[in-house]
Protein backbone atom coordinates (compact mmCIF):
# COMPACT_ATOMS: atom_id res chain seq x y z
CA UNK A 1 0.00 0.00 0.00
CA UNK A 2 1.61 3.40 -1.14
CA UNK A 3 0.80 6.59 -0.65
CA UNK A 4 -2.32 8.20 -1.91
CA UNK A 5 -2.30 9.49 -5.40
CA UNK A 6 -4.20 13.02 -5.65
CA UNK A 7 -4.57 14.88 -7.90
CA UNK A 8 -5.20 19.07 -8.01
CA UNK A 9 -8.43 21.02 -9.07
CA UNK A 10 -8.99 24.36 -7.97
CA UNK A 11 -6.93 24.67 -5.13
CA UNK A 12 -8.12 21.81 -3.70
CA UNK A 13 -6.75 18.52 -3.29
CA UNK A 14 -8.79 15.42 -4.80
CA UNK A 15 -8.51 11.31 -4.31
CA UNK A 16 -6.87 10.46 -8.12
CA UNK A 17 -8.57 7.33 -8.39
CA UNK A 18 -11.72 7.43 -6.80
CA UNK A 19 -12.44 11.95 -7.32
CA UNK A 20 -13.31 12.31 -3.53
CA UNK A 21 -12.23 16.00 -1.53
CA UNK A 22 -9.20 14.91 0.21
CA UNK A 23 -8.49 18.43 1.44
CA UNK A 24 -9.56 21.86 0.05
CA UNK A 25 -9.60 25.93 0.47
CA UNK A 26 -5.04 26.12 0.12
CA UNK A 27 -4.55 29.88 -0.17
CA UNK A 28 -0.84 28.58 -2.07
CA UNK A 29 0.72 26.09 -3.54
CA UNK A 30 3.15 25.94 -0.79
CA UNK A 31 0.27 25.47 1.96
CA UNK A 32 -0.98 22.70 -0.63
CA UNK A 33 2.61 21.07 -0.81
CA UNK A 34 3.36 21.24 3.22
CA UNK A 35 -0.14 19.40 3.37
CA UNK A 36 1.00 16.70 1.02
CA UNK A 37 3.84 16.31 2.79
CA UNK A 38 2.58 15.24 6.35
CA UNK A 39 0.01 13.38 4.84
CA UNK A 40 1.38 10.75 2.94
CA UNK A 41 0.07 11.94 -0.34
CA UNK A 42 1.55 12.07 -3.68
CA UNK A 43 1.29 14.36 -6.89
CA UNK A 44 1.40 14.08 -10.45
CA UNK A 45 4.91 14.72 -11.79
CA UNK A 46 5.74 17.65 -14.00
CA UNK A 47 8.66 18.93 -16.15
CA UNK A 48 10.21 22.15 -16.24
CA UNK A 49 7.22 24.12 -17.72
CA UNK A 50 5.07 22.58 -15.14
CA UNK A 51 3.25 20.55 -17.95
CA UNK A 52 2.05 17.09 -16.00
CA UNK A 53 3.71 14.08 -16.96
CA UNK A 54 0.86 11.72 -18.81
CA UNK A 55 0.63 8.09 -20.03
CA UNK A 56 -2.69 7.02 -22.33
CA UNK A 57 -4.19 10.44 -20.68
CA UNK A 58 -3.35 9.59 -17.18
CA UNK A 59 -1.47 10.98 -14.77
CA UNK A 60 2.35 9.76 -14.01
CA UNK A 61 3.38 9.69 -10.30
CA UNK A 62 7.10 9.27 -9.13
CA UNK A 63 7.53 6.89 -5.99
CA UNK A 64 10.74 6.92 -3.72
CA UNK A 65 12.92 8.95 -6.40
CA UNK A 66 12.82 7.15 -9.49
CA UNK A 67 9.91 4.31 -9.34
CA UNK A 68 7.24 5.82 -11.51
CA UNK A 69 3.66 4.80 -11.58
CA UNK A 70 0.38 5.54 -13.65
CA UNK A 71 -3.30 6.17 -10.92
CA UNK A 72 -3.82 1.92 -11.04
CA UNK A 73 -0.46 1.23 -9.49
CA UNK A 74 1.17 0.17 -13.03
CA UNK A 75 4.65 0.66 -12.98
CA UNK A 76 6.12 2.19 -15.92
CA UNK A 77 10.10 2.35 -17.11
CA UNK A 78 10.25 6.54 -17.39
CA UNK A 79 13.35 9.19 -16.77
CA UNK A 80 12.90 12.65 -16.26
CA UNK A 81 14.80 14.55 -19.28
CA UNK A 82 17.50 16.35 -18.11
CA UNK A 83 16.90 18.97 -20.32
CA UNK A 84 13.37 20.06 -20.24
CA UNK A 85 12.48 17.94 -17.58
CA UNK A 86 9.86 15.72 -19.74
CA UNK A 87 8.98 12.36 -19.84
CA UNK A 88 11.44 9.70 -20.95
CA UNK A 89 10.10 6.85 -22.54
CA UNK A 90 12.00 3.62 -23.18
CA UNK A 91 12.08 2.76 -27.39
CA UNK A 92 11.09 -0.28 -28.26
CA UNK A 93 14.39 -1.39 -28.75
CA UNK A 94 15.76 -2.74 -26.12
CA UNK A 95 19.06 -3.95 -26.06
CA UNK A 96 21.90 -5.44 -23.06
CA UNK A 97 24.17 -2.45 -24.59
CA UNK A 98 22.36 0.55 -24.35
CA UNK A 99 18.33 2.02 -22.43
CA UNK A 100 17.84 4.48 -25.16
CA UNK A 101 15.25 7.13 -23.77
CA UNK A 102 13.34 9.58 -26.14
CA UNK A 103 11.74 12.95 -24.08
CA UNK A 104 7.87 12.95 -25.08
CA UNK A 105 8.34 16.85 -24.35
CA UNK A 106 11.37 17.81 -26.57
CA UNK A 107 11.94 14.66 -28.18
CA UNK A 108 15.34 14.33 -27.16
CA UNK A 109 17.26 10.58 -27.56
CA UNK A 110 19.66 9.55 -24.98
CA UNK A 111 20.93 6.67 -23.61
CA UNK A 112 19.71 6.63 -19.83
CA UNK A 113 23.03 4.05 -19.12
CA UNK A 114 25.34 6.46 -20.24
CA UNK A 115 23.81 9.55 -18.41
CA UNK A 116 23.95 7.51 -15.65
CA UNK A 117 27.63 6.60 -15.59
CA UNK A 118 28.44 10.34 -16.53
CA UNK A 119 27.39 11.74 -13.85
C-alpha cells in the first residue's frame, strides 16, 4: 500500500482514483505542498514548464525517487529529461548495450546508461 495518489483542481486537493475532496480551500501552492507532505500523499509529476507528466491520458506519479507509476499502481520504465524535464520513454528497442530514452516533451534521444555513468 503506497501513498495516496491526488490529484489538483482548484486549489483543492482530490482522491486520483476514486475523485473524492481529500483536502480543500489552500490559499498557495506551498500550503498545498506542506499538506502533502505530512500526509502521505503524492502528486502528479511535471517537467520544467510545469506541464504534467501523462501516459494514455493519465497521470504519471514518481515513488521513492525514481519508481514511476500511472493512478492503477502500473509501474512504468520513465526518466525525467534532463533537459526540459519531460517524460522519458523507453524505445522499443531494447538492447543489453544501451536504455535508449526519447523525451515525449522535446523529443530528445539519450541513452539513460550512459547519463547515468556520466554523472
Amino acid at each position: 500500500m503506497g501513498p495516496t495518489k491526488a490529484v489538483v483542481k482548484q486549489q483543492a486537493l482530490y482522491d486520483a482514483v476514486s475523485g473524492k475532496l481529500i483536502q480543500g480551500g489552500f490559499s498557495s501552492y506551498r500550503a498545498l505542498a506542506e499538506y502533502v507532505k505530512q500526509h502521505y500523499i503524492v502528486l502528479p509529476v511535471h517537467d520544467n514548464a510545469g506541464k504534467p507528466w501523462q501516459l494514455d491520458g493519465k497521470p504519471i506519479y514518481c515513488l521513492h525517487g525514481v519508481q514511476y507509476e500511472t493512478v492503477d499502481d502500473r509501474r512504468v520504465h520513465l526518466t525525467r529529461c534532463p533537459d526540459c524535464g519531460g517524460m522519458g520513454v523507453r524505445t522499443e528497442e531494447f538492447t543489453v548495450e544501451s536504455d535508449c530514452i526519447r523525451c515525449a516533451g522535446c523529443g530528445r534521444e539519450c541513452d539513460a546508461r550512459l547519463e547515468m555513468m556520466e554523472t
